[in-house]
PDB file of N, CA and C in Angstrom:
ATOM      1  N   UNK A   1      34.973  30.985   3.787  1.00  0.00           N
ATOM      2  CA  UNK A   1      35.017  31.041   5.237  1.00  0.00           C
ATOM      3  C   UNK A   1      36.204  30.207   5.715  1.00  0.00           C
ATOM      4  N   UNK A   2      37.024  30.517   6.912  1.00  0.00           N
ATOM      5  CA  UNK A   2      37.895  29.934   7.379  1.00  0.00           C
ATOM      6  C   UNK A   2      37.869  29.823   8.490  1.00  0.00           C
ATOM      7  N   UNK A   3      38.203  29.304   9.451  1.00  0.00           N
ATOM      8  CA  UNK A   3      37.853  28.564  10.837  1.00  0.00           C
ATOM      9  C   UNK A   3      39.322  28.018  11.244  1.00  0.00           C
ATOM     10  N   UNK A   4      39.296  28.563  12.480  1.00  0.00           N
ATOM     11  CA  UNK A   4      40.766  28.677  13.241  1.00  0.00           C
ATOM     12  C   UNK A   4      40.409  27.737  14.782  1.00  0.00           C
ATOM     13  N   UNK A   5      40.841  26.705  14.929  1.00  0.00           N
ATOM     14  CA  UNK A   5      41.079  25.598  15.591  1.00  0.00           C
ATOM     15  C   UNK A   5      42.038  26.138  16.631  1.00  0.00           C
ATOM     16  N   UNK A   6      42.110  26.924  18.109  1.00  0.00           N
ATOM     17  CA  UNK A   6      42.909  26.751  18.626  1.00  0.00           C
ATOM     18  C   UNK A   6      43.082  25.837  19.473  1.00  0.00           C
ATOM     19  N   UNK A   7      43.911  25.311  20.423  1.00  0.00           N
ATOM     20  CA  UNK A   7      44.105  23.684  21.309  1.00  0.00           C
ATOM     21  C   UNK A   7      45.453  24.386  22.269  1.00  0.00           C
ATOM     22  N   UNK A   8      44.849  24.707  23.530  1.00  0.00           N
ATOM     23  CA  UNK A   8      45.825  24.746  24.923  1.00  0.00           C
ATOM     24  C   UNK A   8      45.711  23.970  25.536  1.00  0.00           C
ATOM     25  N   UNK A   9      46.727  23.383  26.302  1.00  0.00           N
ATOM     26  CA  UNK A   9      47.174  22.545  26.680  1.00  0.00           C
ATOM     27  C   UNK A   9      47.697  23.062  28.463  1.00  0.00           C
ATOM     28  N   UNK A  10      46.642  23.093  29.254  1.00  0.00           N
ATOM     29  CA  UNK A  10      46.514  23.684  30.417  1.00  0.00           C
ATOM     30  C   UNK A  10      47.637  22.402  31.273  1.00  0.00           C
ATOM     31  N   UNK A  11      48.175  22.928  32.346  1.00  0.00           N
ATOM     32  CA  UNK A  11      49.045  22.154  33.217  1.00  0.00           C
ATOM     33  C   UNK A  11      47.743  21.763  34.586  1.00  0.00           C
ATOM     34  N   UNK A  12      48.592  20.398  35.050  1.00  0.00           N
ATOM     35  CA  UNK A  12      47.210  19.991  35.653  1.00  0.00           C
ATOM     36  C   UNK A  12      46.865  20.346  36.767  1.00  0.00           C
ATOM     37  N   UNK A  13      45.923  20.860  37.528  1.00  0.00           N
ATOM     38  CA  UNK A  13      45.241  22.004  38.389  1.00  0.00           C
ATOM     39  C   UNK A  13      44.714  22.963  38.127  1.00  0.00           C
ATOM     40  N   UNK A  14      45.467  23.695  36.992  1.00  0.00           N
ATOM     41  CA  UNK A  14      45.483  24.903  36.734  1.00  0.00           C
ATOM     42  C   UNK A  14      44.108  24.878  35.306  1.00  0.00           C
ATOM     43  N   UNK A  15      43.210  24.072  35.057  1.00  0.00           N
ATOM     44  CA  UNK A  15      42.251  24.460  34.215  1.00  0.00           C
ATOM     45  C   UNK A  15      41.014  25.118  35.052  1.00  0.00           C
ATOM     46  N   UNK A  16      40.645  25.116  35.532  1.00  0.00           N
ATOM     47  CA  UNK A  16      40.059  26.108  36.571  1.00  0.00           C
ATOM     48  C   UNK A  16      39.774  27.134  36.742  1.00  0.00           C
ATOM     49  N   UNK A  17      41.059  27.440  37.160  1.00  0.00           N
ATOM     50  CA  UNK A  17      41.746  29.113  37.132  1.00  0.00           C
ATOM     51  C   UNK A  17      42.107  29.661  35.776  1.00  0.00           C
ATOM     52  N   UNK A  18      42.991  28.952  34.764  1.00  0.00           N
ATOM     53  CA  UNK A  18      42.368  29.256  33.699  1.00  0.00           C
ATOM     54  C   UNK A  18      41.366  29.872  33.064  1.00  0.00           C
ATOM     55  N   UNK A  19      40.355  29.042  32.922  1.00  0.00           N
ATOM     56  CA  UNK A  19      38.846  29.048  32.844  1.00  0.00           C
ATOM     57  C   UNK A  19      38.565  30.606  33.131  1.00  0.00           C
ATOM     58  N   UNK A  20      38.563  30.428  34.193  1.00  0.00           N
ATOM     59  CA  UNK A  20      38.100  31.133  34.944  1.00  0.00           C
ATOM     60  C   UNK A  20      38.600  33.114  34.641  1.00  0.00           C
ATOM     61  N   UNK A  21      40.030  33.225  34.771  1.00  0.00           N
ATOM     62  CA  UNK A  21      40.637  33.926  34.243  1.00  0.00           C
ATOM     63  C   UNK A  21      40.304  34.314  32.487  1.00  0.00           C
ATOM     64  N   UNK A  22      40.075  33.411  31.774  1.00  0.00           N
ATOM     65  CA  UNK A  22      39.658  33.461  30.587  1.00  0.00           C
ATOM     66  C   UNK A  22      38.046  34.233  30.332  1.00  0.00           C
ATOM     67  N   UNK A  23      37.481  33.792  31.140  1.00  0.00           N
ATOM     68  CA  UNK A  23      35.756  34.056  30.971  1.00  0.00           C
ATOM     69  C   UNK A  23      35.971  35.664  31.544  1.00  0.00           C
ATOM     70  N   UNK A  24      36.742  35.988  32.726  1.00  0.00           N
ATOM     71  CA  UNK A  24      36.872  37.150  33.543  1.00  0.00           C
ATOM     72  C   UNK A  24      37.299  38.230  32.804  1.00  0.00           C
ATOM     73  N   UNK A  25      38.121  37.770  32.502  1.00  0.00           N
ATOM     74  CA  UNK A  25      39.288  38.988  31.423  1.00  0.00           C
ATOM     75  C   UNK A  25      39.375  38.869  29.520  1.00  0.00           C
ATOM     76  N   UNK A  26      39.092  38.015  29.223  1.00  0.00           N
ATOM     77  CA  UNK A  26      39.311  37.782  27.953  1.00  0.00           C
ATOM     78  C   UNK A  26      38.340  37.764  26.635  1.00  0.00           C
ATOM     79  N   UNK A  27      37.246  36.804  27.391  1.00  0.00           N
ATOM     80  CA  UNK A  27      36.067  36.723  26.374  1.00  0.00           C
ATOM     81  C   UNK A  27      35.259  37.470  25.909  1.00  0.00           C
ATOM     82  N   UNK A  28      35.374  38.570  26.645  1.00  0.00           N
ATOM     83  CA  UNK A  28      34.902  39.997  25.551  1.00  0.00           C
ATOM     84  C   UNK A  28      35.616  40.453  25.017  1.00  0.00           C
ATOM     85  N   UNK A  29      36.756  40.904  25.301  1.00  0.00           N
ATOM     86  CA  UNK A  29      38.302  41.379  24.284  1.00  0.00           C
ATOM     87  C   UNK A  29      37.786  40.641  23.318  1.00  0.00           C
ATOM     88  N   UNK A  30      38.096  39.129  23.660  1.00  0.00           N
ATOM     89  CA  UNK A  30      38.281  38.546  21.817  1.00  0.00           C
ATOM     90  C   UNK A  30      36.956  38.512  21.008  1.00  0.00           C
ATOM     91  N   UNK A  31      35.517  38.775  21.843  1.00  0.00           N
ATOM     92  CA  UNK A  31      34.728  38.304  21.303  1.00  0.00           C
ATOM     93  C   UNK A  31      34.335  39.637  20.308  1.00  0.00           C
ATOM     94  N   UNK A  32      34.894  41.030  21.083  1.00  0.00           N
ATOM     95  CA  UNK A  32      34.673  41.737  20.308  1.00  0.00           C
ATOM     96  C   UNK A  32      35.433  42.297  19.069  1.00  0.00           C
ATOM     97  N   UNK A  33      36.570  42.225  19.200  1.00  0.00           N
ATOM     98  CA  UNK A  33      37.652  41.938  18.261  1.00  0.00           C
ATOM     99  C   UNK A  33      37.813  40.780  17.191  1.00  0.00           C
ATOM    100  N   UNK A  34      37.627  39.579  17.693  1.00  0.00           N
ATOM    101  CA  UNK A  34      37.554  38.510  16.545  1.00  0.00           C
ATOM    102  C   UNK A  34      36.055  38.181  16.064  1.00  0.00           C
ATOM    103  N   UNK A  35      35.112  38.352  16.917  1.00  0.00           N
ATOM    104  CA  UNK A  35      33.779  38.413  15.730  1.00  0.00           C
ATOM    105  C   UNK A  35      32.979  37.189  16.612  1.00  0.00           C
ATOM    106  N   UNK A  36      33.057  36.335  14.962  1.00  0.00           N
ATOM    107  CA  UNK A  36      32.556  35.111  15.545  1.00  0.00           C
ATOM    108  C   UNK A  36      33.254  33.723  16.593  1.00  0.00           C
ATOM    109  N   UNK A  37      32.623  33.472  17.132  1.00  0.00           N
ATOM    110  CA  UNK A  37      33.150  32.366  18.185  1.00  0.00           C
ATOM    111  C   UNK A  37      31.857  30.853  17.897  1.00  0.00           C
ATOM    112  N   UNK A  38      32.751  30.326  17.357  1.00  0.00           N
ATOM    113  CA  UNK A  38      31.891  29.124  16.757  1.00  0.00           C
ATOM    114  C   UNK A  38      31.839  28.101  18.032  1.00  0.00           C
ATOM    115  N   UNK A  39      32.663  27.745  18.622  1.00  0.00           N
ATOM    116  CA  UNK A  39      32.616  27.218  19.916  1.00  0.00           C
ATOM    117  C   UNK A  39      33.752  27.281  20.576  1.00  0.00           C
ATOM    118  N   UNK A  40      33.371  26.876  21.784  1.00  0.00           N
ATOM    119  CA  UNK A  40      34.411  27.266  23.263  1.00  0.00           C
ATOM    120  C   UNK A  40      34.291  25.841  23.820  1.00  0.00           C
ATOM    121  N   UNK A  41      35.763  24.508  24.087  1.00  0.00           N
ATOM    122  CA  UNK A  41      35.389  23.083  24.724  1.00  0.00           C
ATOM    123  C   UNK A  41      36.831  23.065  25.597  1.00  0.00           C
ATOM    124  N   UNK A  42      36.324  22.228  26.396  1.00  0.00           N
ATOM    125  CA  UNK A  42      36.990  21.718  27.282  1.00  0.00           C
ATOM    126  C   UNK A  42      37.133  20.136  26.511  1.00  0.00           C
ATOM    127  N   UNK A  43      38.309  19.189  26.843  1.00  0.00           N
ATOM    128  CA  UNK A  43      38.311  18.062  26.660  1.00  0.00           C
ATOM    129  C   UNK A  43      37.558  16.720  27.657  1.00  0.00           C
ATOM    130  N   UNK A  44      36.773  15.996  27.594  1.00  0.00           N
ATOM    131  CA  UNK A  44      36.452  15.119  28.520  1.00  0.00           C
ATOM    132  C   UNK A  44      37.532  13.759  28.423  1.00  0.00           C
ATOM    133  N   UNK A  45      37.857  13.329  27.022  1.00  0.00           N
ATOM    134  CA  UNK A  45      38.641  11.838  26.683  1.00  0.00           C
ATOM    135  C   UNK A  45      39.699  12.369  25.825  1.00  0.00           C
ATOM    136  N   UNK A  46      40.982  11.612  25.819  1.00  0.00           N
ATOM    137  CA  UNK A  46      42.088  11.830  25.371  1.00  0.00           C
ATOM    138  C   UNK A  46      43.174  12.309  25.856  1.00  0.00           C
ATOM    139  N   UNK A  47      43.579  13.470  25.308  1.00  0.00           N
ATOM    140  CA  UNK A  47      44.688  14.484  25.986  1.00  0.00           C
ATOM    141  C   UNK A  47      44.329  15.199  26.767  1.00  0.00           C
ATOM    142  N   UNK A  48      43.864  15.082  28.228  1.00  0.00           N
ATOM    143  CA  UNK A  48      43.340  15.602  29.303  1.00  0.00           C
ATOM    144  C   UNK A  48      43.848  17.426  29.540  1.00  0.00           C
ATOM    145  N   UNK A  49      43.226  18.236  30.124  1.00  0.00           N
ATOM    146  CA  UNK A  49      43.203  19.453  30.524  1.00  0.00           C
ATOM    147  C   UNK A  49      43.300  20.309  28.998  1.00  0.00           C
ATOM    148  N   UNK A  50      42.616  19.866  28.071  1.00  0.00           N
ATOM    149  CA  UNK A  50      42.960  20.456  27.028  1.00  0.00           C
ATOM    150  C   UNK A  50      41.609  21.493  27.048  1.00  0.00           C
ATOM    151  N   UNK A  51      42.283  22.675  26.242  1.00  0.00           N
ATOM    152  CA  UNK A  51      40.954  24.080  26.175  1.00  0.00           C
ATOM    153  C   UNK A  51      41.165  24.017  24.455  1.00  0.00           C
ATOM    154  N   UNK A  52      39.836  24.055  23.748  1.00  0.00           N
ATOM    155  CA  UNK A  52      39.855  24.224  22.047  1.00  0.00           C
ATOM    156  C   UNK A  52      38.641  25.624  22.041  1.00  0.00           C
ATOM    157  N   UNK A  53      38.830  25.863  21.264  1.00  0.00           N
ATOM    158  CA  UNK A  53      37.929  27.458  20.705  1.00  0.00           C
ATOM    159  C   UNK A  53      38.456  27.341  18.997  1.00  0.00           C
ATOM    160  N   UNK A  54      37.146  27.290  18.544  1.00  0.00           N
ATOM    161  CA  UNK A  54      36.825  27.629  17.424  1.00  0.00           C
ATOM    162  C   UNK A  54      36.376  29.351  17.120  1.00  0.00           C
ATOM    163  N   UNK A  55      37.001  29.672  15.752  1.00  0.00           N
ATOM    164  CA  UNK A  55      36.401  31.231  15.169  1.00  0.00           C
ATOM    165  C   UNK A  55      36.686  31.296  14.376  1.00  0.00           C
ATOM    166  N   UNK A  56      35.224  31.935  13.395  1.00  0.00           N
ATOM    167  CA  UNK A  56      35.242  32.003  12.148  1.00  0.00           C
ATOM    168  C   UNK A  56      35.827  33.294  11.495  1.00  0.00           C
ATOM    169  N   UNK A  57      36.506  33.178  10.294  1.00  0.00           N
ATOM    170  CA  UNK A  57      36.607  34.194   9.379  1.00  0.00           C
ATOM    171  C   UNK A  57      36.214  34.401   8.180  1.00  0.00           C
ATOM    172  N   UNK A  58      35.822  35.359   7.748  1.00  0.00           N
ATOM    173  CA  UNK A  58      35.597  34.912   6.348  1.00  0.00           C
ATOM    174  C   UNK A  58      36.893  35.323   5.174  1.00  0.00           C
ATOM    175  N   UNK A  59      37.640  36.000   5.712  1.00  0.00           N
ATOM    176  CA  UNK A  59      39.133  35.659   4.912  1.00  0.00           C
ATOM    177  C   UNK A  59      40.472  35.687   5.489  1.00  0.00           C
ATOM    178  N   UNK A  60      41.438  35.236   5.061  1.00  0.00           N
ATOM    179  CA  UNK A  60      42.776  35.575   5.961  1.00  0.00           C
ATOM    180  C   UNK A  60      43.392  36.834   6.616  1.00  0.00           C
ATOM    181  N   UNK A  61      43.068  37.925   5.244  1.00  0.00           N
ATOM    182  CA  UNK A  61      43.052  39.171   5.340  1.00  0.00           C
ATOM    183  C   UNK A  61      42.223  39.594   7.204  1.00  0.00           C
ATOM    184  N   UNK A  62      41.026  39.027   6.604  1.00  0.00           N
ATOM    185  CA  UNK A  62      39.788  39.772   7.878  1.00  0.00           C
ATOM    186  C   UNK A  62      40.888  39.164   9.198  1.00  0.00           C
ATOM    187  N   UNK A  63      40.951  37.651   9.081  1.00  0.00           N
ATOM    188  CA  UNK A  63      41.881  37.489  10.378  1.00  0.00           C
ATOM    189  C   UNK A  63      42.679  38.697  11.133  1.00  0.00           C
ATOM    190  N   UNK A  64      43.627  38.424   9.970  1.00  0.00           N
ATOM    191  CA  UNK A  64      44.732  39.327  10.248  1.00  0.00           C
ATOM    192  C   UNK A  64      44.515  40.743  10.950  1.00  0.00           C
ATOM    193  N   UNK A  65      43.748  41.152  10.613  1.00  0.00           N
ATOM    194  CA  UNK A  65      42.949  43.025  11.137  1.00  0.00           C
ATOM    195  C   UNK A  65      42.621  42.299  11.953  1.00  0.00           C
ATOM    196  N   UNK A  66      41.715  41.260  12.244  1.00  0.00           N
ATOM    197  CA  UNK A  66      40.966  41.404  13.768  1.00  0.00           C
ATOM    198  C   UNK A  66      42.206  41.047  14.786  1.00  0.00           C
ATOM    199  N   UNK A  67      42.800  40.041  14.638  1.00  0.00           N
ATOM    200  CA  UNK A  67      43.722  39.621  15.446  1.00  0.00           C
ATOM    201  C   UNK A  67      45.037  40.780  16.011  1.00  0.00           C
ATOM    202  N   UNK A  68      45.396  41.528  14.610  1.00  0.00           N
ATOM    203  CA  UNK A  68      46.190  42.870  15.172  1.00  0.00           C
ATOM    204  C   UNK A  68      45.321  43.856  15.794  1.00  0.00           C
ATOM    205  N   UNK A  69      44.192  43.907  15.667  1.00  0.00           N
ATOM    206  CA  UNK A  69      43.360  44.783  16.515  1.00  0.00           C
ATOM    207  C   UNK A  69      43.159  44.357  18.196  1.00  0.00           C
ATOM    208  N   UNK A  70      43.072  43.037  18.402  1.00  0.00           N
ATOM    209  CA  UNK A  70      43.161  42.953  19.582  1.00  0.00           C
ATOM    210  C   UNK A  70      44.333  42.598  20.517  1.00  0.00           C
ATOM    211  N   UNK A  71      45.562  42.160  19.564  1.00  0.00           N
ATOM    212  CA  UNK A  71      46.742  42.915  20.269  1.00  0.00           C
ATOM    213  C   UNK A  71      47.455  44.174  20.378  1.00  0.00           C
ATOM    214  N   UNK A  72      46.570  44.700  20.232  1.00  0.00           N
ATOM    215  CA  UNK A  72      46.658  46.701  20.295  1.00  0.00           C
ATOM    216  C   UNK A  72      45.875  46.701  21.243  1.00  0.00           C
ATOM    217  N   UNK A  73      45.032  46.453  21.614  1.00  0.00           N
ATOM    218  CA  UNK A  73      43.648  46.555  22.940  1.00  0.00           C
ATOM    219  C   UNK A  73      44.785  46.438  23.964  1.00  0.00           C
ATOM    220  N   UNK A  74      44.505  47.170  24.968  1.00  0.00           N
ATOM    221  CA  UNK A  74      45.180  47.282  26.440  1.00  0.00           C
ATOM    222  C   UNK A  74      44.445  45.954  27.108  1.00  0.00           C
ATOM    223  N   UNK A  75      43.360  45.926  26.772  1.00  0.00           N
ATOM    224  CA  UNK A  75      42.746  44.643  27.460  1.00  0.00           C
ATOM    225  C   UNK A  75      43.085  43.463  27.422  1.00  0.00           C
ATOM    226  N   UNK A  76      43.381  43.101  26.205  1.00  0.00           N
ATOM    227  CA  UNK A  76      44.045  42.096  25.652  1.00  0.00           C
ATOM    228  C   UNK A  76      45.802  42.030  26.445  1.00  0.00           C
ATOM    229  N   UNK A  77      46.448  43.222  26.349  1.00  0.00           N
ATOM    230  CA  UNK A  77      47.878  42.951  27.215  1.00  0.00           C
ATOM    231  C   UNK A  77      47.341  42.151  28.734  1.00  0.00           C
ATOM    232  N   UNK A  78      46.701  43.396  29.467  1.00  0.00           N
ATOM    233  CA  UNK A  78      46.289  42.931  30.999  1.00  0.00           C
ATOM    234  C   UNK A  78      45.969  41.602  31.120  1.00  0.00           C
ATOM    235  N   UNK A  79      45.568  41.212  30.254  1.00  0.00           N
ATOM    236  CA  UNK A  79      44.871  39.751  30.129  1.00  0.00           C
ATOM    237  C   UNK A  79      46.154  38.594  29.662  1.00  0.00           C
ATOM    238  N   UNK A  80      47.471  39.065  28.825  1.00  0.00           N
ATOM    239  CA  UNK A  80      48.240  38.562  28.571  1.00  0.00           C
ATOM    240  C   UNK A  80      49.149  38.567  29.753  1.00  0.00           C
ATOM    241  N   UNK A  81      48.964  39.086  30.330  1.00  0.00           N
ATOM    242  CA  UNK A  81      50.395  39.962  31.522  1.00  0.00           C
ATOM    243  C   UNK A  81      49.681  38.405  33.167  1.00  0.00           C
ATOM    244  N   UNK A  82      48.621  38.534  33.113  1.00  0.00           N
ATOM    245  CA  UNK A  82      47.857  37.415  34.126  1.00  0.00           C
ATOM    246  C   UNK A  82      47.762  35.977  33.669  1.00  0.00           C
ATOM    247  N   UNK A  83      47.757  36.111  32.576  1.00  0.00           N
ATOM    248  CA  UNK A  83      48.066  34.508  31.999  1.00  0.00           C
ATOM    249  C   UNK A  83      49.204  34.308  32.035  1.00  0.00           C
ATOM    250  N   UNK A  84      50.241  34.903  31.450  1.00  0.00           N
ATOM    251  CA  UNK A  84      51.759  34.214  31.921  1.00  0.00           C
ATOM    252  C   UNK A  84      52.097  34.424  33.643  1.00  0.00           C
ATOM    253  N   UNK A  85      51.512  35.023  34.550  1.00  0.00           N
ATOM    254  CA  UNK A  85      51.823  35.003  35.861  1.00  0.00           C
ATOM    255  C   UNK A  85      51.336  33.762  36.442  1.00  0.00           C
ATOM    256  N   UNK A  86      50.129  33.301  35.820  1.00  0.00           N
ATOM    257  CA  UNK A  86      49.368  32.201  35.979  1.00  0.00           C
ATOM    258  C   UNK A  86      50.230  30.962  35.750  1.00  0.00           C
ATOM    259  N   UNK A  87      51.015  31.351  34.698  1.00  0.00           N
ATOM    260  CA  UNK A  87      51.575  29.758  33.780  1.00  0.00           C
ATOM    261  C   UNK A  87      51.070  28.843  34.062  1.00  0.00           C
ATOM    262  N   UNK A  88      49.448  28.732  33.538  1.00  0.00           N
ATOM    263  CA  UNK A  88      49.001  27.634  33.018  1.00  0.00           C
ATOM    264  C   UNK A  88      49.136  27.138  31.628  1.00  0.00           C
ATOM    265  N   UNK A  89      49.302  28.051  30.814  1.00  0.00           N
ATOM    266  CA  UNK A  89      49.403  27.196  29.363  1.00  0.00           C
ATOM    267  C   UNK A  89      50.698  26.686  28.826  1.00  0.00           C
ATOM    268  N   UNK A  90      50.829  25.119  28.783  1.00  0.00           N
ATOM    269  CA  UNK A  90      51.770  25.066  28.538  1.00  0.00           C
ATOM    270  C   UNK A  90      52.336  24.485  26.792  1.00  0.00           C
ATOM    271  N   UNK A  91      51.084  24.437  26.078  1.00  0.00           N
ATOM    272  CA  UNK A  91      51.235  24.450  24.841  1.00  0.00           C
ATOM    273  C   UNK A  91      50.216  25.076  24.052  1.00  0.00           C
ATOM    274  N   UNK A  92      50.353  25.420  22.908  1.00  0.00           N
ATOM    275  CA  UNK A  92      49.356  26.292  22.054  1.00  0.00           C
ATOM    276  C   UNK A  92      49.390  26.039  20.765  1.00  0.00           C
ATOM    277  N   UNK A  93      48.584  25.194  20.212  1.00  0.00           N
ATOM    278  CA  UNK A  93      48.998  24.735  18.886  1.00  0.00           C
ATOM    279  C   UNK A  93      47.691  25.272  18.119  1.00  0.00           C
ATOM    280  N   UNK A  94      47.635  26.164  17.153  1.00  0.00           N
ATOM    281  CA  UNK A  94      46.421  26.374  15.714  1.00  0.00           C
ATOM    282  C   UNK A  94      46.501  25.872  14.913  1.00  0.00           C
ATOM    283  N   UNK A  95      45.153  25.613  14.109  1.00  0.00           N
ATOM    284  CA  UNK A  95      45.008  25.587  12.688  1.00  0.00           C
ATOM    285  C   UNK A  95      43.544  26.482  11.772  1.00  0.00           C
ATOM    286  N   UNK A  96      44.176  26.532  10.664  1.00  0.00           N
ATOM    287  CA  UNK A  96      42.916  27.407  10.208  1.00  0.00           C
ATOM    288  C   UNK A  96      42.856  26.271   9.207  1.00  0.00           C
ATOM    289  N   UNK A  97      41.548  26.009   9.197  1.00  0.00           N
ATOM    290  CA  UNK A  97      41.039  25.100   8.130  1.00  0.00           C
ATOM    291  C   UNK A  97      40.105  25.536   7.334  1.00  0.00           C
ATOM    292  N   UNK A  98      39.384  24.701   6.265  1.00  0.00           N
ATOM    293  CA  UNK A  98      38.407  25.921   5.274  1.00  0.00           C
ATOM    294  C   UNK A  98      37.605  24.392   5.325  1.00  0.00           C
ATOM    295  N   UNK A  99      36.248  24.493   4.824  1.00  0.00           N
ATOM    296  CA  UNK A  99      35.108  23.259   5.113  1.00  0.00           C
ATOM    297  C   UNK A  99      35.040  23.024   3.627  1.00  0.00           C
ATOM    298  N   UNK A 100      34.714  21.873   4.086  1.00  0.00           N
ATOM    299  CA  UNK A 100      34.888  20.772   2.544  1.00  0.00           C
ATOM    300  C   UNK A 100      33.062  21.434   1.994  1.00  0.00           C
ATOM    301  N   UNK A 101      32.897  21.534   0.660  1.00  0.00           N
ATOM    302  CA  UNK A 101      31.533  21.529  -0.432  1.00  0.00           C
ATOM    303  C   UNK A 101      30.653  21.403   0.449  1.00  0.00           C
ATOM    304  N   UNK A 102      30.649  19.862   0.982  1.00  0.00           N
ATOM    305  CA  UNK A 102      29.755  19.234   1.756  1.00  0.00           C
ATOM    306  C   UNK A 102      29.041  19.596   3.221  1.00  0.00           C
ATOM    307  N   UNK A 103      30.149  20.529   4.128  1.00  0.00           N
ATOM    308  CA  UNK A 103      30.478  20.430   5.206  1.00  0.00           C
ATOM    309  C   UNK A 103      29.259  21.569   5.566  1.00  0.00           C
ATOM    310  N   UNK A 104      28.411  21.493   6.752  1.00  0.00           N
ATOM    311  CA  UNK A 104      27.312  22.431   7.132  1.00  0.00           C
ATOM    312  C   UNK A 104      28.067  23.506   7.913  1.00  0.00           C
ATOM    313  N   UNK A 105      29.467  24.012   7.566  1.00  0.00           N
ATOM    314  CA  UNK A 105      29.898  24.952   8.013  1.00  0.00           C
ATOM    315  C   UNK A 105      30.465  25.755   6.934  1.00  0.00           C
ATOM    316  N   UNK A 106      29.715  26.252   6.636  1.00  0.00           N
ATOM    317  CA  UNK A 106      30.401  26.654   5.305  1.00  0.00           C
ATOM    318  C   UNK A 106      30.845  28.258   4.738  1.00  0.00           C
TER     319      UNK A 106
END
């Protein structure tokens, strides 16, 4: 299993509308296209206005198909085309990590 860490970095006002825009237009695109959604956070302490979403895969391969599948979705553009009009995100950093033996995510 592999697990993809994304971290946006919303400009400040604009998590909100974001949000908001995200839940409206997006979260079924991806939810049906990428599968699992391990969690969806907002930041409270640290690097303020930050958005993280976790999703699982179970291989790189599977990634790869789901993720080109939902940039083929028209839904997914419309939804891309309102987020950059928005320009709230102003950074986007991933990681895919894999869980240690131990780890209850496994």
């Amino acid at each position: 299993m592999y697990y993809e860490l994304r971290t946006y970095t919303i400009a400040p006002t604009k998590l909100a509308d974001w949000l908001a825009l995200y839940q409206s237009d997006a979260l079924a695109v991806q939810t049906e296209h990428l599968g699992k959604l391990v969690g969806f956070f907002t930041t409270e302490f640290g690097e303020a206005n930050q958005v993280v979403h976790i999703w699982a895969y179970e291989s790189l391969d599977e990634r790869i198909a789901r993720r080109g599948s939902m940039a083929a979705d028209p839904r997914w553009a419309e939804f891309s085309r309102k987020n950059k009009e928005l320009g709230a995100v102003l950074r986007l950093e991933s990681r895919l990590m894999r869980p240690t033996g131990f780890s209850p995510l496994k």
